[in-house]
N, C-alpha and C. Protein backbone atom coordinates (compact mmCIF):
# COMPACT_ATOMS: atom_id res chain seq x y z
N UNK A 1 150.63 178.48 168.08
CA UNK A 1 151.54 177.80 167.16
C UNK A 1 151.03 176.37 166.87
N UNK A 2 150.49 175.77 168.29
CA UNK A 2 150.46 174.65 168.37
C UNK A 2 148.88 174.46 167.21
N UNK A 3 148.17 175.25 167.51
CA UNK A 3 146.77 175.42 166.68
C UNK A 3 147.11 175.60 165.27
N UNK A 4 147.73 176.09 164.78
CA UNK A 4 148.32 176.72 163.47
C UNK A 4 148.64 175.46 162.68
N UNK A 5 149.72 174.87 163.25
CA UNK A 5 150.40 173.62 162.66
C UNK A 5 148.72 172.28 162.33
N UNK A 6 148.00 172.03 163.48
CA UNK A 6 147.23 171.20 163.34
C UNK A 6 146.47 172.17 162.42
N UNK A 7 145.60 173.08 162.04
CA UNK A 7 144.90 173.39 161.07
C UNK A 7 145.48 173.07 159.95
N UNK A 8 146.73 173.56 159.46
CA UNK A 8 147.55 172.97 157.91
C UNK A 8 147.42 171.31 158.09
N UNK A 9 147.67 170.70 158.92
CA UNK A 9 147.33 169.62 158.73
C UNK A 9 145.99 169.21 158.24
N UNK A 10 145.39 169.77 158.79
CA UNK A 10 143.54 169.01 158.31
C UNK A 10 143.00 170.13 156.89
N UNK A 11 144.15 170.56 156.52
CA UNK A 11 143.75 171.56 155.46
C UNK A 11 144.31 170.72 154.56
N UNK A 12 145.79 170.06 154.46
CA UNK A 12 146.66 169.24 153.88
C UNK A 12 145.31 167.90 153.49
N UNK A 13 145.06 167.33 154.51
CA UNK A 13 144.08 166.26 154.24
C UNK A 13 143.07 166.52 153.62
N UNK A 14 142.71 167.31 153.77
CA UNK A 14 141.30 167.73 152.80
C UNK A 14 141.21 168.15 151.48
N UNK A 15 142.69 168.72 151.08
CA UNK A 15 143.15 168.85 149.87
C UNK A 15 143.54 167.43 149.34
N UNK A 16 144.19 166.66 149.56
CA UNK A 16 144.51 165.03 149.47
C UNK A 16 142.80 164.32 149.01
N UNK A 17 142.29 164.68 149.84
CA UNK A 17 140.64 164.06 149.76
C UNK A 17 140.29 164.23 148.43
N UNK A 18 139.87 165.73 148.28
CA UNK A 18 139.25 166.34 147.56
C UNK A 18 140.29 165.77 145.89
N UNK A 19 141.26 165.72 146.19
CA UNK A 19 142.39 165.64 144.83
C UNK A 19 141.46 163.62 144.43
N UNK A 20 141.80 163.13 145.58
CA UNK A 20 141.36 161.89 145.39
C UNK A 20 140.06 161.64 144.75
N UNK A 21 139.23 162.53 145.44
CA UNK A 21 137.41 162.15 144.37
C UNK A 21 137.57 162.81 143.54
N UNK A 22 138.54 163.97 142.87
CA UNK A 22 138.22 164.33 141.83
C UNK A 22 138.72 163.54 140.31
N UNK A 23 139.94 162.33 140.81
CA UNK A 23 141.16 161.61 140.26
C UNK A 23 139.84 160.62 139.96
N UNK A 24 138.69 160.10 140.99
CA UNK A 24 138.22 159.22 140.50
C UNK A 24 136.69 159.48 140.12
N UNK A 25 136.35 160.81 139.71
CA UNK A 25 135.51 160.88 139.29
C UNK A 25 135.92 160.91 137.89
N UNK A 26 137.05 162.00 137.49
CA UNK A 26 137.47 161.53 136.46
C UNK A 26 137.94 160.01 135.21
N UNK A 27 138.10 159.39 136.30
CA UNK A 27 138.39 157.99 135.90
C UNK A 27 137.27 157.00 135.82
N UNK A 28 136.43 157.48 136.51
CA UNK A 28 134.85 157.11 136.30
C UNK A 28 134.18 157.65 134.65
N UNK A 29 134.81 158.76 134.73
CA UNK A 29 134.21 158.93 133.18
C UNK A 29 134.92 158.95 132.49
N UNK A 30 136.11 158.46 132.18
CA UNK A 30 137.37 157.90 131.21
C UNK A 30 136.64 156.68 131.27
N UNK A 31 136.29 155.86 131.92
CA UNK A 31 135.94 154.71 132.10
C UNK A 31 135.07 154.13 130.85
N UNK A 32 134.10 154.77 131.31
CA UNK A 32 132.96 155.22 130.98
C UNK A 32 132.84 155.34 129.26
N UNK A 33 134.18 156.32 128.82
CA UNK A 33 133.86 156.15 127.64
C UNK A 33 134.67 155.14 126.69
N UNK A 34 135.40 154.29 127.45
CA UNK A 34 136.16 153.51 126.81
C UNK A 34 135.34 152.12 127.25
N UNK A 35 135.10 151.18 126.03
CA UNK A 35 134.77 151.49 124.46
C UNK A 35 134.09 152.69 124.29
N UNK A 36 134.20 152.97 123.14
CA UNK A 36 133.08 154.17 122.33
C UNK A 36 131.52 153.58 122.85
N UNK A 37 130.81 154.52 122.29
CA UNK A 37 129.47 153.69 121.78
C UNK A 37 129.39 153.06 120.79
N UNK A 38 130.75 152.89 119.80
CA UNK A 38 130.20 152.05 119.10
C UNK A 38 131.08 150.46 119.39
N UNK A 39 131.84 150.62 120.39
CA UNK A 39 132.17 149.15 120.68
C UNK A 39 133.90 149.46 120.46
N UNK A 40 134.02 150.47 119.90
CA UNK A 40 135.82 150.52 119.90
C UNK A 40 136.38 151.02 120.37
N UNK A 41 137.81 150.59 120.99
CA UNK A 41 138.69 150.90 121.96
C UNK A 41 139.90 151.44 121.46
N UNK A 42 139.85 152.56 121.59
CA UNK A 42 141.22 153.92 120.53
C UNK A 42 142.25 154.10 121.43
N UNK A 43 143.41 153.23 120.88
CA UNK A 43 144.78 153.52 122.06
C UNK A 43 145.97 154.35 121.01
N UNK A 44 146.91 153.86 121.17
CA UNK A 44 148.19 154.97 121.21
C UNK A 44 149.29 153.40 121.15
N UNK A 45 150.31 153.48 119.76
CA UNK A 45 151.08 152.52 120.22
C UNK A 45 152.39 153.19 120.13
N UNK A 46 153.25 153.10 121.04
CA UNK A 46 154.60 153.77 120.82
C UNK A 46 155.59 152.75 119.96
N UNK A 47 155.96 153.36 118.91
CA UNK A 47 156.69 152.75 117.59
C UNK A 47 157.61 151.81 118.32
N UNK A 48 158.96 153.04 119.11
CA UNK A 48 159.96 152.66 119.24
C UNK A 48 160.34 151.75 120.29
N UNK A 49 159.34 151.81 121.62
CA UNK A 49 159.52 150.88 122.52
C UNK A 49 158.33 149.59 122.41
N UNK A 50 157.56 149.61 121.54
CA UNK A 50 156.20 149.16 121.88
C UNK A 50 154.86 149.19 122.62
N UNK A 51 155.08 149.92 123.37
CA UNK A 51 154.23 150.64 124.81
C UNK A 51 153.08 150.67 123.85
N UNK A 52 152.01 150.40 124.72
CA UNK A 52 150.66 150.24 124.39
C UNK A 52 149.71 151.45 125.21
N UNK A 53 148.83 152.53 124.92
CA UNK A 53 148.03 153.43 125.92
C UNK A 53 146.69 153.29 125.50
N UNK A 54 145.95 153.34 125.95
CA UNK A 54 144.32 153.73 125.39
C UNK A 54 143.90 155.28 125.65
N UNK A 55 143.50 155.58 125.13
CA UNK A 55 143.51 156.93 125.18
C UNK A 55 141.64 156.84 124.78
N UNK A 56 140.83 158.06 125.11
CA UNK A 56 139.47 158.73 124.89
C UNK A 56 139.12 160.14 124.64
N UNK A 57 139.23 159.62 122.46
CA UNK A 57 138.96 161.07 122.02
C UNK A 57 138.19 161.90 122.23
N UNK A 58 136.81 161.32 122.74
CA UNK A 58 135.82 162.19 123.53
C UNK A 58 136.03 162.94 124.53
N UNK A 59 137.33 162.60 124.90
CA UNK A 59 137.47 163.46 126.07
C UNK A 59 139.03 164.48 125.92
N UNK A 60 139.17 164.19 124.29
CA UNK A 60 140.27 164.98 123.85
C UNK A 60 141.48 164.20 124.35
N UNK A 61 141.96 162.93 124.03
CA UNK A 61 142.89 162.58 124.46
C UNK A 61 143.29 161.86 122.56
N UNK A 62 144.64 161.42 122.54
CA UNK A 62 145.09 161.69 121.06
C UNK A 62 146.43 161.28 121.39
N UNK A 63 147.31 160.69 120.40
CA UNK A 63 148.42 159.54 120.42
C UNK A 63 149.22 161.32 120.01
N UNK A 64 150.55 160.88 120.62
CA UNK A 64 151.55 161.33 120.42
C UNK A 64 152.41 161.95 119.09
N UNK A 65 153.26 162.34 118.56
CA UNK A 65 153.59 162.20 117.48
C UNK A 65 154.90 161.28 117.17
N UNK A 66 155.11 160.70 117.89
CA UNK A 66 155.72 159.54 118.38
C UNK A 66 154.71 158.20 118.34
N UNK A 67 153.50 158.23 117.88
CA UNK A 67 152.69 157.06 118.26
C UNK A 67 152.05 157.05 117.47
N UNK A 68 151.35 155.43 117.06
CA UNK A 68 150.44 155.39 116.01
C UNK A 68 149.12 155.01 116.38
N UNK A 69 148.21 155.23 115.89
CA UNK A 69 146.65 155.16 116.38
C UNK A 69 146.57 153.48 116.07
N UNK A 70 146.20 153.11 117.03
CA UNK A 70 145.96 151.69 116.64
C UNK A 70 144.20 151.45 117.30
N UNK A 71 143.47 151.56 116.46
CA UNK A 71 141.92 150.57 116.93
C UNK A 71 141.53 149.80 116.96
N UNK A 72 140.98 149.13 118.04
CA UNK A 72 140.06 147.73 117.62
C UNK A 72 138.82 147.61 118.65
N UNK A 73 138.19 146.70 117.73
CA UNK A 73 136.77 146.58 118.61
C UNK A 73 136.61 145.09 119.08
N UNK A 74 135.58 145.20 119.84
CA UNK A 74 135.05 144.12 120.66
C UNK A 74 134.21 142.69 119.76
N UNK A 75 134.32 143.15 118.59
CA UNK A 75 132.97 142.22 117.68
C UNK A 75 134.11 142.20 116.31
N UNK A 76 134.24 141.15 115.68
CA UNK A 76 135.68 141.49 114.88
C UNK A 76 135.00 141.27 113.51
N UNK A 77 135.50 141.07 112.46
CA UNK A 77 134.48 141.15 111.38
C UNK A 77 133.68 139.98 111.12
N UNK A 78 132.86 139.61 109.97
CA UNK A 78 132.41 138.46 109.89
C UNK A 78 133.01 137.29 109.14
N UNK A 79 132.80 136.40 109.45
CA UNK A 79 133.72 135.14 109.47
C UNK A 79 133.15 134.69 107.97
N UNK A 80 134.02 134.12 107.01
CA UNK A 80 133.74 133.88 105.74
C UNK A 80 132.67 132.69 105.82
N UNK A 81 131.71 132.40 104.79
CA UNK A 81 130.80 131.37 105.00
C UNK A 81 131.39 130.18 104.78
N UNK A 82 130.85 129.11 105.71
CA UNK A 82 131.37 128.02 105.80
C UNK A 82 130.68 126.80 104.82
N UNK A 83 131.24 125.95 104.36
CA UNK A 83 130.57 125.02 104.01
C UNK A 83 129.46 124.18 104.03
N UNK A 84 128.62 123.98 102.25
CA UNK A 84 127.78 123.95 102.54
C UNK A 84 127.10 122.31 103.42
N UNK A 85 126.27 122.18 103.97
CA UNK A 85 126.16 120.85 104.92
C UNK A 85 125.58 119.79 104.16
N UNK A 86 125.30 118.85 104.29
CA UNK A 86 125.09 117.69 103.05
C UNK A 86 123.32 117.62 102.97
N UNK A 87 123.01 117.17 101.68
CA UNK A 87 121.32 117.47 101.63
C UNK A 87 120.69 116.80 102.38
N UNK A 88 119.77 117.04 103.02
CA UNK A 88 118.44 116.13 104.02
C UNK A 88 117.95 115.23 103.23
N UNK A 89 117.59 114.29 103.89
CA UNK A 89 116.23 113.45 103.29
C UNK A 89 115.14 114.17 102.49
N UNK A 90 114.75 113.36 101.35
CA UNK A 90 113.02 114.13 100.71
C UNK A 90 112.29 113.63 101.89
N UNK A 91 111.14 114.81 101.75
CA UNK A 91 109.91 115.11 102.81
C UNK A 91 109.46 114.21 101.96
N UNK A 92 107.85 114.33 102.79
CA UNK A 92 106.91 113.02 102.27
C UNK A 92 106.50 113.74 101.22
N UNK A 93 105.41 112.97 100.04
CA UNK A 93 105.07 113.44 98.59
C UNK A 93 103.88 114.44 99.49
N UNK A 94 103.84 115.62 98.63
CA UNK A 94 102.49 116.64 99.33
C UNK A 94 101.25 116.35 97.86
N UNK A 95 100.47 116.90 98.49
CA UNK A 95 98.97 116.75 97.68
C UNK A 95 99.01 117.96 96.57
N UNK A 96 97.79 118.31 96.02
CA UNK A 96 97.98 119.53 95.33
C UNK A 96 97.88 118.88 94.03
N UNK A 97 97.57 117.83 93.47
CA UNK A 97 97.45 117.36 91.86
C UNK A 97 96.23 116.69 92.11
N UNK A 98 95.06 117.61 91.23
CA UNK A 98 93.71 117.22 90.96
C UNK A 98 93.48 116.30 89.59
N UNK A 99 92.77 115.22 89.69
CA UNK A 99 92.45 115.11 88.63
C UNK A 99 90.61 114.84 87.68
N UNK A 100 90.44 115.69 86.64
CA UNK A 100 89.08 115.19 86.94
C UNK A 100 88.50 114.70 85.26
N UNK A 101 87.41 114.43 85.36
CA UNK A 101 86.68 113.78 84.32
C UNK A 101 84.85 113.52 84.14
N UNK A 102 84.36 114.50 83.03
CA UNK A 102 82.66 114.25 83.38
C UNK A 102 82.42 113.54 81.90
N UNK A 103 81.16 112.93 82.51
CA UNK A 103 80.49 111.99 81.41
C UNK A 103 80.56 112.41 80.18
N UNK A 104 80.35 114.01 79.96
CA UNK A 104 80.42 114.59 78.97
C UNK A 104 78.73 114.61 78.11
N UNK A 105 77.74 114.53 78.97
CA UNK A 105 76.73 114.21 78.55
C UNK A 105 76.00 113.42 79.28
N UNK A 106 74.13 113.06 79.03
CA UNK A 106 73.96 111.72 79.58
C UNK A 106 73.93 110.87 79.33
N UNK A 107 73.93 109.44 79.82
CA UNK A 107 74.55 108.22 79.38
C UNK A 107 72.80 107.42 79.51
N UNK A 108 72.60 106.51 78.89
CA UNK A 108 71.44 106.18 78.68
C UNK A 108 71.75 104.36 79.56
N UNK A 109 71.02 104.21 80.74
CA UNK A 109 71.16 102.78 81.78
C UNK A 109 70.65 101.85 80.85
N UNK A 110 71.50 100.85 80.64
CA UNK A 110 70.63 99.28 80.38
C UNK A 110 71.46 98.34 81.41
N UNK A 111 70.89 98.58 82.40
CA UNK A 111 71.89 97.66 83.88
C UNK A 111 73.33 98.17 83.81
N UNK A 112 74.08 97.59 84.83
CA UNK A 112 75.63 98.25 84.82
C UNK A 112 75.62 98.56 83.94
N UNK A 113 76.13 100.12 84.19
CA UNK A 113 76.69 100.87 83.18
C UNK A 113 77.78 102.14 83.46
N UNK A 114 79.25 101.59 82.53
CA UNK A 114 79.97 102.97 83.19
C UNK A 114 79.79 104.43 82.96
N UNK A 115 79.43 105.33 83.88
CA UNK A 115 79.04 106.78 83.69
C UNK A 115 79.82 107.55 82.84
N UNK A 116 80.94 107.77 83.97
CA UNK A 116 82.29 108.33 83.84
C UNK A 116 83.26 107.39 83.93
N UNK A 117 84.95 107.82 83.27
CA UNK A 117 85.84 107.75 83.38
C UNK A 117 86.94 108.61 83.83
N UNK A 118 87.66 108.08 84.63
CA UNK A 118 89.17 109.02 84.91
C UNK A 118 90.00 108.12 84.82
N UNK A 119 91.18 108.23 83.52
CA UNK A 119 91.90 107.66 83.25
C UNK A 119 92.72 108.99 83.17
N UNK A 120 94.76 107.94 82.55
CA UNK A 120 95.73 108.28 83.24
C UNK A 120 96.25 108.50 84.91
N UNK A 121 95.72 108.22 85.61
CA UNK A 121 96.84 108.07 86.76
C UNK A 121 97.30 107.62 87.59
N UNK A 122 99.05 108.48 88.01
CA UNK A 122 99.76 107.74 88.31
C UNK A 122 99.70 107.03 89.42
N UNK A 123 100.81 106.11 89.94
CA UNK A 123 100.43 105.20 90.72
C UNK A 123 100.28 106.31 92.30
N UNK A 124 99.40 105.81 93.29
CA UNK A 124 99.13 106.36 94.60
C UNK A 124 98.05 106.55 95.05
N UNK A 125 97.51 106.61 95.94
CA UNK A 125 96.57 107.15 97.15
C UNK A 125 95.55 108.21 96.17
N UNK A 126 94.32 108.16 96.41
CA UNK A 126 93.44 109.62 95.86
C UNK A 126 91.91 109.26 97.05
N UNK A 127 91.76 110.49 96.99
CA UNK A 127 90.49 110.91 97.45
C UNK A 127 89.73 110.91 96.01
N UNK A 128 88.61 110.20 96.16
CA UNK A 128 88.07 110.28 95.06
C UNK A 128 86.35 110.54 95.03
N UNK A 129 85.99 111.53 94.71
CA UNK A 129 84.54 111.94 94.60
C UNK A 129 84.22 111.89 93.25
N UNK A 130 82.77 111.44 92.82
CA UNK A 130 82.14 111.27 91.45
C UNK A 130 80.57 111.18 92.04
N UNK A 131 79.99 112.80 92.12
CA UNK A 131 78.20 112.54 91.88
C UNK A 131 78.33 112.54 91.12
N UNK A 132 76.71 111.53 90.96
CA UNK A 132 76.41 111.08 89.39
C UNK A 132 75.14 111.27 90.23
N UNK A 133 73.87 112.11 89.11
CA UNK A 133 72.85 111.91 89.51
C UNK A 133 71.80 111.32 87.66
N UNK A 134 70.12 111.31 88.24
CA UNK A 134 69.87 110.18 87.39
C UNK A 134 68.48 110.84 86.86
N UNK A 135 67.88 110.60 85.92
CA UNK A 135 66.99 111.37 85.48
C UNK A 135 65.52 109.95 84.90
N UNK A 136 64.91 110.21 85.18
CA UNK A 136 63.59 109.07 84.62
C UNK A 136 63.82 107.95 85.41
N UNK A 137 64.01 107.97 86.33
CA UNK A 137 63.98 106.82 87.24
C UNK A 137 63.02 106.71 88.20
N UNK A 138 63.36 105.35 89.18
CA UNK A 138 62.05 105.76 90.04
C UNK A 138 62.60 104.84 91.37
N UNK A 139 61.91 105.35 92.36
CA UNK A 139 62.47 104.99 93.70
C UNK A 139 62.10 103.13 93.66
N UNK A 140 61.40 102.74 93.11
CA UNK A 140 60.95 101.35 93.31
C UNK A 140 61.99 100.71 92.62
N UNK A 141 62.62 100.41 93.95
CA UNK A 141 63.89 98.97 93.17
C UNK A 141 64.98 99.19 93.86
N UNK A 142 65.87 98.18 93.48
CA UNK A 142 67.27 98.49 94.48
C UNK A 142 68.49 98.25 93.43
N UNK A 143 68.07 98.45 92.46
CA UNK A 143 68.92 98.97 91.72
C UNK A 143 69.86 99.82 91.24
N UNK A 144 69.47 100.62 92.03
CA UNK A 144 69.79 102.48 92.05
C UNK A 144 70.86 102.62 92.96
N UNK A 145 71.71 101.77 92.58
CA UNK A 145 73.60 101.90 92.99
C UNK A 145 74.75 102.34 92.08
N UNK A 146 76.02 102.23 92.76
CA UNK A 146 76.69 102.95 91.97
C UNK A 146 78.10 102.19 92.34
N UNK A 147 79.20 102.37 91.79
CA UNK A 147 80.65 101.46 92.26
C UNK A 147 81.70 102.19 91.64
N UNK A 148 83.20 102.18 92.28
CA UNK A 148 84.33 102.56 91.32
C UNK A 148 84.11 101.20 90.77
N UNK A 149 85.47 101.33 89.70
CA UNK A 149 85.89 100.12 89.24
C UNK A 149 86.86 100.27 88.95
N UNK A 150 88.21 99.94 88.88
CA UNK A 150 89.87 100.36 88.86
C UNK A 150 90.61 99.55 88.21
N UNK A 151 91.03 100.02 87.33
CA UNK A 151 91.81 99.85 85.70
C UNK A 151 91.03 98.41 85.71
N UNK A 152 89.60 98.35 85.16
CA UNK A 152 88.35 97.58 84.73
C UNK A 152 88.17 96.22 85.39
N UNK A 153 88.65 96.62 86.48
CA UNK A 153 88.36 94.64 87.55
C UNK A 153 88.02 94.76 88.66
N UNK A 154 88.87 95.70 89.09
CA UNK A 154 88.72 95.58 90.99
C UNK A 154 87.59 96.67 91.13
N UNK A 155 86.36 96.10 91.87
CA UNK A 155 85.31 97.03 92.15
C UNK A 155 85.47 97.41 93.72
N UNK A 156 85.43 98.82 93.81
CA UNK A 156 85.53 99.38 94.90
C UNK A 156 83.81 100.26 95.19
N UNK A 157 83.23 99.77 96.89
CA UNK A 157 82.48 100.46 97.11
C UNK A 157 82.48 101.48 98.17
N UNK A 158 82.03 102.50 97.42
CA UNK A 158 82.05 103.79 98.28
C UNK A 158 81.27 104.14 99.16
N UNK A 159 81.49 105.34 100.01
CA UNK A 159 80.39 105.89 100.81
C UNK A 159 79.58 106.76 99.46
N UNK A 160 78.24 106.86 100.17
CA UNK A 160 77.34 107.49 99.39
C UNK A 160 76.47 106.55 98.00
N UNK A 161 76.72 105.32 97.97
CA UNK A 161 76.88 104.68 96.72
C UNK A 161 75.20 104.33 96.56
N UNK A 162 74.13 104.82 96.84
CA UNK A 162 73.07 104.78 96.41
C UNK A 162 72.38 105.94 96.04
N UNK A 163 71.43 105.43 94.96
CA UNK A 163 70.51 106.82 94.78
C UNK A 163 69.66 107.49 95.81
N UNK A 164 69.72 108.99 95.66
CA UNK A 164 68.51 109.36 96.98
C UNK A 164 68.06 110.43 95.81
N UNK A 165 66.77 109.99 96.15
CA UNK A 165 65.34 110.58 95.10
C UNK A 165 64.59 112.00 95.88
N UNK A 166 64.64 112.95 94.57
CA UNK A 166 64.21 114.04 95.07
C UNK A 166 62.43 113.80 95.54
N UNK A 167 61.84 114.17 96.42
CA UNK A 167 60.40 114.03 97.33
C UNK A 167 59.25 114.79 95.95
N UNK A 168 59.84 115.44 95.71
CA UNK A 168 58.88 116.41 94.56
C UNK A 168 59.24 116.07 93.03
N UNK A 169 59.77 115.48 92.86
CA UNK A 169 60.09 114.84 91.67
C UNK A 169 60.76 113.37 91.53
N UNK A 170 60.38 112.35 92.22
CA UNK A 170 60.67 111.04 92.49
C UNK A 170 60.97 110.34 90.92
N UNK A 171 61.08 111.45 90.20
CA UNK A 171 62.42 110.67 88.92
C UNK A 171 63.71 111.10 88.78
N UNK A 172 63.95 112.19 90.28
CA UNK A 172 65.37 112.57 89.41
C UNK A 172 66.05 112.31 90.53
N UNK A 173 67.41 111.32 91.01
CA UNK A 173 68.05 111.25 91.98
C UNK A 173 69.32 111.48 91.54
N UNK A 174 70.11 111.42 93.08
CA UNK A 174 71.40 111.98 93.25
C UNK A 174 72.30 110.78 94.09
N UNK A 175 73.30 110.60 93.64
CA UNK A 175 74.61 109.57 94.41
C UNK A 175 75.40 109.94 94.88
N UNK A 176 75.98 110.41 96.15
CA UNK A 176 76.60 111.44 96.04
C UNK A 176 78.51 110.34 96.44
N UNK A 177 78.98 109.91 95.24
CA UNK A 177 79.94 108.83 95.97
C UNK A 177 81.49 109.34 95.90
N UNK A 178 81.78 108.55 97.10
CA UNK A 178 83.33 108.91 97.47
C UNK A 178 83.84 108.08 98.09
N UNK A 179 84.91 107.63 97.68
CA UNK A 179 85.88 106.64 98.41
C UNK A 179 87.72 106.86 98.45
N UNK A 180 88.02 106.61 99.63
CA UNK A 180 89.49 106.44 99.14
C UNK A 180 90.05 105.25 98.52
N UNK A 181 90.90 105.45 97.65
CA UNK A 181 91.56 104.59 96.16
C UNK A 181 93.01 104.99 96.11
N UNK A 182 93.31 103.74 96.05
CA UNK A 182 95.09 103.73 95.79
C UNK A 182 95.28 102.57 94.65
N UNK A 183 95.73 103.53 93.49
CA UNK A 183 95.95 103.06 92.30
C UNK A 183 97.61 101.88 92.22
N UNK A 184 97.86 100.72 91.72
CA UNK A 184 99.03 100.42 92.27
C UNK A 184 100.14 100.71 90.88
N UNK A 185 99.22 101.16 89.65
CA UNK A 185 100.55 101.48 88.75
C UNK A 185 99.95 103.00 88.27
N UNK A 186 100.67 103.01 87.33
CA UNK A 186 100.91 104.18 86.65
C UNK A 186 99.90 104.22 85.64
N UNK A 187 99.55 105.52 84.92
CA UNK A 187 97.99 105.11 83.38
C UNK A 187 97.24 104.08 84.15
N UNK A 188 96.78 104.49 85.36
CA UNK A 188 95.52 103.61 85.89
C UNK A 188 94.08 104.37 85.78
N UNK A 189 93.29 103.58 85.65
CA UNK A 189 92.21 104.66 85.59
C UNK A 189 90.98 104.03 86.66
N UNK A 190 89.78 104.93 86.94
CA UNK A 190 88.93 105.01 88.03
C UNK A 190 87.87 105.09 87.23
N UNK A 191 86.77 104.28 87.00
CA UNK A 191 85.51 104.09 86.40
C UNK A 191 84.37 104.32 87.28
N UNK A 192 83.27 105.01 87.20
CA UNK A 192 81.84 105.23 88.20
C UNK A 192 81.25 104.26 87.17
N UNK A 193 80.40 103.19 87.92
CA UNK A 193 79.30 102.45 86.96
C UNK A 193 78.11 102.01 87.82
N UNK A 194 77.44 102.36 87.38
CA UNK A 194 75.78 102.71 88.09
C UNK A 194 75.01 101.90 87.07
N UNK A 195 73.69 101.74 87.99
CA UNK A 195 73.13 101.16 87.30
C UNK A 195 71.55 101.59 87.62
N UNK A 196 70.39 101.65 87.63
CA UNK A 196 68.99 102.13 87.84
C UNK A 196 67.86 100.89 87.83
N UNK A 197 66.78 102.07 88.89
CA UNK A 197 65.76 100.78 88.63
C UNK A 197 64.92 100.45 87.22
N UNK A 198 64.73 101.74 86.59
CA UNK A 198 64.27 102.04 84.96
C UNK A 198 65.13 102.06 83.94
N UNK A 199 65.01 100.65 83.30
CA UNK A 199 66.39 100.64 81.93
C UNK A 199 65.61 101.76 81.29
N UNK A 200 66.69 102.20 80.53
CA UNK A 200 66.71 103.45 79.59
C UNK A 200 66.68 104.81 80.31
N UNK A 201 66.84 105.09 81.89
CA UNK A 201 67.39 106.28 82.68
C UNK A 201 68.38 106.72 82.27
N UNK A 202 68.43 108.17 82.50
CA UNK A 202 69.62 108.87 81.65
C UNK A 202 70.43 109.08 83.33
N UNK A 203 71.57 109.03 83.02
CA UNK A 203 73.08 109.06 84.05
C UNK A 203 74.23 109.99 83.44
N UNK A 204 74.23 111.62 84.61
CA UNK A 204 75.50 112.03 84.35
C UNK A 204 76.19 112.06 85.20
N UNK A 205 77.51 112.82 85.51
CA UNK A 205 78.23 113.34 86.87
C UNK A 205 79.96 113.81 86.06
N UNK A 206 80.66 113.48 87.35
CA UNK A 206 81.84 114.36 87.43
C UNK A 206 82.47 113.37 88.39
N UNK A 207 83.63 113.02 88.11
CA UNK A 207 85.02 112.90 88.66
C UNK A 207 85.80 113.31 88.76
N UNK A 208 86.30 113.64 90.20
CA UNK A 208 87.69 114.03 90.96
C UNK A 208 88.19 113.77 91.59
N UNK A 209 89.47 113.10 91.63
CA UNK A 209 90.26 112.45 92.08
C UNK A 209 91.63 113.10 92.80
N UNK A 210 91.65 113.37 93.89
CA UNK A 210 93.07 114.04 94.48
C UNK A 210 94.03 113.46 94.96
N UNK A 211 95.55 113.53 94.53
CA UNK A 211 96.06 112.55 95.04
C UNK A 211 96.63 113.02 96.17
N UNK A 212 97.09 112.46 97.16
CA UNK A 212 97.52 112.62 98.69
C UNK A 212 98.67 112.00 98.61
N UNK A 213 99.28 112.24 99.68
CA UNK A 213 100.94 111.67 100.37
C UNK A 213 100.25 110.27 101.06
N UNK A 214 99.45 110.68 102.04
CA UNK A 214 98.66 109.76 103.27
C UNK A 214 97.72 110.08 103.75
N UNK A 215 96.92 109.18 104.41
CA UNK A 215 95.63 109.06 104.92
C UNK A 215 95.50 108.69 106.45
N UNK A 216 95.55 109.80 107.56
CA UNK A 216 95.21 109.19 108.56
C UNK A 216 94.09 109.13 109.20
């Protein structure tokens, strides 16, 4: 008898057990699916008392007919755009405006003489390159220079500003000049004026002038 009674007991408990992991395995995967995958949480609202349930249709669960489906998610919609913020400062001026100008021919030396011109521009900073090379000349002399000159007064000297004479033909040289130039108005212009050791040498080339923001 006495054996009988203790077996229902540990039969009683083991049923209790077993009820218990199965209550929370289940609730492990109720869990589990609440939110959805896509982030929303599907309850059940009771009209008449207010009572709130969550319920998981994946797992076949579904509001009452007494109840209204009420959803919501975790991420809510997007928020209207806000006002726009006040304008920044202008950046510095960028580069990107070339300007150029060739002799248009050759120019025939009787001492200083301007090659080329680059006129119109505006006021600022330029990188400025102008070869000019020279034809019937001759290495004997030191004449065989070259200069900006900026809106017709201020002489600027460049790198490169002498002639260098070809070895196999010691009449035809090359200047190869460049300087930086900062114009201070506007319709300014940039003059190359060269001059040779043989008056009556013929002088052509090319000017280009880029203007820049800055120079470091």
């Amino acid at each position: 008898m006495f054996a009988m009674l203790m077996r229902r007991r540990w039969l009683g408990r083991a049923t209790v057990v077993s009820a218990a992991v199965l209550l929370a395995g289940v609730g492990a995967a109720a869990y589990a699916a609440i939110p959805d995958a896509g982030g929303t949480i599907h309850g059940c609202y009771q009209t008449s008392q207010g009572a709130l349930r969550v319920i998981d249709p994946s797992a076949g669960g579904s509001c009452r007919p007494s109840e209204s489906a009420l959803d919501w998610s975790q991420t809510g919609p997007q928020g209207p755009q806000g006002p726009q913020g006040p304008q920044g400062p202008p950046g510095p001026e960028g580069s990107g405006h070339a300007f150029t100008a060739t002799s248009g021919g050759s120019v025939p030396i009787h001492g200083p003489t301007v090659v080329v011109t680059l006129s119109g521009l505006p006021a600022g900073t330029y990188l400025v390159w102008s070869p000019i090379e020279v034809v019937g000349d001759t290495d004997s002399g030191t004449n065989n220079t070259c200069l900006f000159v900026v809106n017709g007064s201020t002489l600027v000297v460049g790198e490169g500003d002498t002639f260098m004479y070809d070895a196999k033909d010691p009449g035809f040289g090359r200047a190869d000049m460049f300087a930086i130039i900062t114009v201070p108005t506007d319709d300014s212009s940039i003059a190359t004026r060269c001059d040779a050791n043989t008056d009556g040498a013929q002088e052509f080339g090319r000017t280009t002038a880029l203007k820049v923001g800055a120079v470091n």
